[in-house]
N, C-alpha and C. Protein backbone atom coordinates (compact mmCIF):
# COMPACT_ATOMS: atom_id res chain seq x y z
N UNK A 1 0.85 -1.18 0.00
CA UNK A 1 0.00 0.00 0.00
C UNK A 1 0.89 1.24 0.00
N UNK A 2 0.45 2.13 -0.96
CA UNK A 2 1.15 3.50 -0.80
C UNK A 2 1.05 4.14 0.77
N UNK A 3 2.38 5.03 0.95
CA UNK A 3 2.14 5.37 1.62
C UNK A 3 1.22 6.59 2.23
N UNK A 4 0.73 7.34 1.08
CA UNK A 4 -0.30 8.01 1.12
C UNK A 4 -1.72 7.56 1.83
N UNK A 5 -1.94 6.51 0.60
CA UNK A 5 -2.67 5.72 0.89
C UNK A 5 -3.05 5.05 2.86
N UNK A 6 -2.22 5.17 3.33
CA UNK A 6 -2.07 3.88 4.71
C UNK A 6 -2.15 5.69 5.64
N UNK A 7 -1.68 6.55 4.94
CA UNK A 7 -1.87 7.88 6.18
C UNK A 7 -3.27 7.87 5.96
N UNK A 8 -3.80 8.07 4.69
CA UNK A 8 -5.08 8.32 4.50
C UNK A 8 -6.19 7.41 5.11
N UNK A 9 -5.84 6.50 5.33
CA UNK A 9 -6.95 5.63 6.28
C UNK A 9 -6.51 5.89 7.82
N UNK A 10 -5.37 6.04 8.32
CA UNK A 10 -5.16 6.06 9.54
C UNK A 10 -5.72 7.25 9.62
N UNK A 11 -5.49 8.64 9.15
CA UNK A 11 -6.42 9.75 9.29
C UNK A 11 -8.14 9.56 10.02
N UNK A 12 -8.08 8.30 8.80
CA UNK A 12 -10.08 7.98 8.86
C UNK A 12 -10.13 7.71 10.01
N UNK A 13 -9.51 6.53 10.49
CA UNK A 13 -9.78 6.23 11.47
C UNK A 13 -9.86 6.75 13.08
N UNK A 14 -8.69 7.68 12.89
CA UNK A 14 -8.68 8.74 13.88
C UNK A 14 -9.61 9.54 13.98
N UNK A 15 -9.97 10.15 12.68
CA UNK A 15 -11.39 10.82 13.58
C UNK A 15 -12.45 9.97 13.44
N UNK A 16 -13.09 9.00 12.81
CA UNK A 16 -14.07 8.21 12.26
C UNK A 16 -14.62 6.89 14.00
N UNK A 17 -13.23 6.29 13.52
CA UNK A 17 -13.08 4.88 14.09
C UNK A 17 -12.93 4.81 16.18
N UNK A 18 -12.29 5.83 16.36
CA UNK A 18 -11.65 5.96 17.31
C UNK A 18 -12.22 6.60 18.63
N UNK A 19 -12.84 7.32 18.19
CA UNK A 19 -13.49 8.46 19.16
C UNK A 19 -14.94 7.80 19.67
N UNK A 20 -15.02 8.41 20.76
CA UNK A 20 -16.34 8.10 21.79
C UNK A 20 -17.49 8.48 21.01
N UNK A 21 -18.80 7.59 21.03
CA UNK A 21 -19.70 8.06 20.58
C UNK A 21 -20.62 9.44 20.94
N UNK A 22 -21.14 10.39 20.44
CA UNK A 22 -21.57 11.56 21.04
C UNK A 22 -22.45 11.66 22.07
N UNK A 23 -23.69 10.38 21.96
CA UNK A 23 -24.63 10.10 23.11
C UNK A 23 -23.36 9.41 24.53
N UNK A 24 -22.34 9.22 24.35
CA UNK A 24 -21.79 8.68 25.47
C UNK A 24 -21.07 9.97 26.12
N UNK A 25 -20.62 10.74 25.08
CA UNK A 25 -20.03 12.12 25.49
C UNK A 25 -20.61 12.74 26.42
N UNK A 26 -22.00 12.94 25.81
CA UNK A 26 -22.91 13.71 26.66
C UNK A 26 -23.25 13.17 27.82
N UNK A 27 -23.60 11.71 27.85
CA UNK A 27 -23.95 10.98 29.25
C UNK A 27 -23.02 11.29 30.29
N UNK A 28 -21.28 11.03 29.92
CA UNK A 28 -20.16 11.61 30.80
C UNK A 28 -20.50 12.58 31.60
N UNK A 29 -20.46 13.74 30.42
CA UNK A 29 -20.59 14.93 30.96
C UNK A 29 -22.10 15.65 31.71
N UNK A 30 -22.96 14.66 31.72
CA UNK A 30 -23.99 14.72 32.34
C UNK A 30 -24.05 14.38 33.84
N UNK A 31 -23.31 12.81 33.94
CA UNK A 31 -22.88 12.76 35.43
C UNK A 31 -21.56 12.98 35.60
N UNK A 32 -20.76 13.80 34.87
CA UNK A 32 -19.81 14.67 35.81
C UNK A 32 -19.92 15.63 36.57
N UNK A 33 -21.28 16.25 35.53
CA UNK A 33 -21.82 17.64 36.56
C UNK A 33 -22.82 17.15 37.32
N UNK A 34 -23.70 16.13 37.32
CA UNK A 34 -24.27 15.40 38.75
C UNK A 34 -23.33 15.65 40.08
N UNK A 35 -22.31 14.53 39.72
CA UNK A 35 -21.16 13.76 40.77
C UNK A 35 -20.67 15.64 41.09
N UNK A 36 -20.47 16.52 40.79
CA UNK A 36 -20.10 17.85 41.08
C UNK A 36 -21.20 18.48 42.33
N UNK A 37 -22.23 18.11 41.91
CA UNK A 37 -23.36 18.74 42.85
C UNK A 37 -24.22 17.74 44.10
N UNK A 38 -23.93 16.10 43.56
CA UNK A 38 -24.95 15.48 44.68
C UNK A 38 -23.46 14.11 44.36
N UNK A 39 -24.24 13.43 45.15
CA UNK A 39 -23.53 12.08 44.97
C UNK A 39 -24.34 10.69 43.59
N UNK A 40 -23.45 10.06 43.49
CA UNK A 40 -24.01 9.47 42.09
C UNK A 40 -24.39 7.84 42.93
N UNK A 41 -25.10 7.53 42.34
CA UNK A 41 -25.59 6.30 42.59
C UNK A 41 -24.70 5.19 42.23
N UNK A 42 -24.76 4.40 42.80
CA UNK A 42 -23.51 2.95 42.68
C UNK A 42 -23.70 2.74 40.89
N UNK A 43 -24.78 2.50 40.42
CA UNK A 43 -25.03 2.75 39.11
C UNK A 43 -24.58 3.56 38.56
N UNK A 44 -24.45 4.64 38.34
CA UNK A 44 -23.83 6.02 37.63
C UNK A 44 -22.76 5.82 37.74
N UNK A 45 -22.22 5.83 39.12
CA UNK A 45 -20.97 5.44 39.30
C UNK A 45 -20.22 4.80 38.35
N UNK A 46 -20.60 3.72 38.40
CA UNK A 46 -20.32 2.55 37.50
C UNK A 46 -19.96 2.66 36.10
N UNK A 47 -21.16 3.75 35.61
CA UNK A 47 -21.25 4.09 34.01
C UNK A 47 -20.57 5.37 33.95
N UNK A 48 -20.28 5.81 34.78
CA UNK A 48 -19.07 7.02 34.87
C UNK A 48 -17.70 6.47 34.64
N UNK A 49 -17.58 5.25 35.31
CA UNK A 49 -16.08 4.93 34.90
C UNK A 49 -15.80 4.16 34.28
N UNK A 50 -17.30 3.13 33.60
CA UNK A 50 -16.74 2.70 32.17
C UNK A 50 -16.39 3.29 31.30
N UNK A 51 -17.40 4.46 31.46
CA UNK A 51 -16.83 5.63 30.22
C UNK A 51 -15.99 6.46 30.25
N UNK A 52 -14.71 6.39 31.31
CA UNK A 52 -13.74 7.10 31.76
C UNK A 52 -12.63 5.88 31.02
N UNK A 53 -13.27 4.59 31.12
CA UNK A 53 -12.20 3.44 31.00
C UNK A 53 -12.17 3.29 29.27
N UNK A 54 -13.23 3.78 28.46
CA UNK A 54 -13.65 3.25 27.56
C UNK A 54 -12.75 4.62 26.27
N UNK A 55 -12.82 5.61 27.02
CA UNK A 55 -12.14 7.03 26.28
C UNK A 55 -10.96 6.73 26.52
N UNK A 56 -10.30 6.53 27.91
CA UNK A 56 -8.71 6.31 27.58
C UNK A 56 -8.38 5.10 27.01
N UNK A 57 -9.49 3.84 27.01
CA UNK A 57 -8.36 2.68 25.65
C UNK A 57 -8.74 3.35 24.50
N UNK A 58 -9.68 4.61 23.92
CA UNK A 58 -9.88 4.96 22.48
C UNK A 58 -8.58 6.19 22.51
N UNK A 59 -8.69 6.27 23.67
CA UNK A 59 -7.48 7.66 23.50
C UNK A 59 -5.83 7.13 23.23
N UNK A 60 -5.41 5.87 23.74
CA UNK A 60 -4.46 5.37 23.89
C UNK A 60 -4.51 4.75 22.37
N UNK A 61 -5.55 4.10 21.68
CA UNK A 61 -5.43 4.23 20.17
C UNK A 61 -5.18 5.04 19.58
N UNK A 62 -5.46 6.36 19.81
CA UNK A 62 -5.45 7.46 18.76
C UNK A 62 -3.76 7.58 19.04
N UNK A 63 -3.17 7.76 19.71
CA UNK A 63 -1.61 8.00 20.43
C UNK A 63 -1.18 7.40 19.53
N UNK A 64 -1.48 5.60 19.31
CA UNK A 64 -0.56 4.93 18.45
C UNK A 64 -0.52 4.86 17.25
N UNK A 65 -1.87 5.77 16.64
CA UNK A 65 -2.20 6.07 15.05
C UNK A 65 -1.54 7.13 14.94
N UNK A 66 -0.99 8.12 15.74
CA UNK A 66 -0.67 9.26 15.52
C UNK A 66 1.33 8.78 15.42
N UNK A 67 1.28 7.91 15.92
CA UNK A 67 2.79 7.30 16.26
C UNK A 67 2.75 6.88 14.62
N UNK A 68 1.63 6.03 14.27
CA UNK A 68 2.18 5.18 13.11
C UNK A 68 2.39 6.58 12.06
N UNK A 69 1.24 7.28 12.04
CA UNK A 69 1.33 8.32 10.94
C UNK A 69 3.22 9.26 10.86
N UNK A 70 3.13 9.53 12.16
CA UNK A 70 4.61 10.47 12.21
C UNK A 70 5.63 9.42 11.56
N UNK A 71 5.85 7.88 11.66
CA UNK A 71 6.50 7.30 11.40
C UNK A 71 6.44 7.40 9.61
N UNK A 72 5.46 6.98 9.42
CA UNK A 72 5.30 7.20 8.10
C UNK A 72 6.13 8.19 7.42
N UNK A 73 5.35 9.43 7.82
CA UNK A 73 5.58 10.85 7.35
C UNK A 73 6.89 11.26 7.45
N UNK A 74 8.07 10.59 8.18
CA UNK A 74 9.08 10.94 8.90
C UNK A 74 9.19 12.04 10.10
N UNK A 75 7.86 12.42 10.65
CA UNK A 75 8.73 13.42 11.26
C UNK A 75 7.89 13.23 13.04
N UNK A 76 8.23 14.10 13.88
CA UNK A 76 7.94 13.60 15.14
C UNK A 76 6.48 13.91 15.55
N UNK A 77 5.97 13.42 16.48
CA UNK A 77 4.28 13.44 17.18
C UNK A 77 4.02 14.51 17.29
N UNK A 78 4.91 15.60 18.04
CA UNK A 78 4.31 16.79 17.96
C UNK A 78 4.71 17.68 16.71
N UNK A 79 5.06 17.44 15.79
CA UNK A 79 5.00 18.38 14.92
C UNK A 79 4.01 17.68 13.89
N UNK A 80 3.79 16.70 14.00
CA UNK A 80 2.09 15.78 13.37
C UNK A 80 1.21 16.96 14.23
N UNK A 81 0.87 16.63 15.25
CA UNK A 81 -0.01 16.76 16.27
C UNK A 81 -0.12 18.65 15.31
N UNK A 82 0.35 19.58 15.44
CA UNK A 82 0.90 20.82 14.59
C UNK A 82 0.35 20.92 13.87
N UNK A 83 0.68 20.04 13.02
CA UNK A 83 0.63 19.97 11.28
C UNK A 83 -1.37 19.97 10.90
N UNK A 84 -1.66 18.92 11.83
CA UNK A 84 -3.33 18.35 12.11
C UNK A 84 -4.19 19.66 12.92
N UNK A 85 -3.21 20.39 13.44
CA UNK A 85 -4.38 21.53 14.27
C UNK A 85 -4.64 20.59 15.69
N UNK A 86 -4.25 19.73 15.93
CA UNK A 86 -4.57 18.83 17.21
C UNK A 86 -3.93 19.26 18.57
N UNK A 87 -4.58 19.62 19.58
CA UNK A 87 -4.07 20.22 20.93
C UNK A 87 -4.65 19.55 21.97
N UNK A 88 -3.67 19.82 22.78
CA UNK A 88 -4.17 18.34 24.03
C UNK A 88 -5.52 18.51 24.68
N UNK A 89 -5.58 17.59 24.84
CA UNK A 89 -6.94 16.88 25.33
C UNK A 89 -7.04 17.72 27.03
N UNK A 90 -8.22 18.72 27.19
CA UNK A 90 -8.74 19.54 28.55
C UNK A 90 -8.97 17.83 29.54
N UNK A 91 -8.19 17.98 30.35
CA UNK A 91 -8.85 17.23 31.55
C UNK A 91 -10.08 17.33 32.15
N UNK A 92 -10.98 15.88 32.62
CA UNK A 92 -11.78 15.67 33.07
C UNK A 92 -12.42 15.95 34.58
């Protein structure tokens, strides 16, 4: 496969493949600002930190697509990261 080609799908996949679904986004951030104001139910709880568990193995993918791409491209993560407009991720 060209190497065009193999950036161009890893691209896809980075934003496509990789990322949290938007109804889960919002659920997060729904009982983050709960858990901010009352206490969360053993349930919430629960679905609070699958979806805490579930963003960092999608986040820890995106890291290694961004690894394969710089490799590709020759040049290093953060000047990919640059190149893409990509800036770190606001803590939770």
């Amino acid at each position: 496969m060209y190497k065009k080609a193999k950036v161009a799908i890893l691209l896809r996949q980075l934003n496509e493949a990789y990322i949290l679904p938007e109804k889960d986004i919002e659920r997060f951030y729904q009982l983050r600002q709960k858990r901010a104001v009352q206490e969360l139910s053993k349930k919430e709880l629960t679905e609070l930190f699958r979806l805490i568990d579930e963003e960092e193995g999608l986040r820890i993918k995106r890291i290694k697509i961004l690894g394969e791409i710089a490799t590709l491209k020759g040049i290093s993560i953060t000047k990919l990261t640059k190149e893409l407009g990509i800036k770190p991720a606001k803590r939770a």
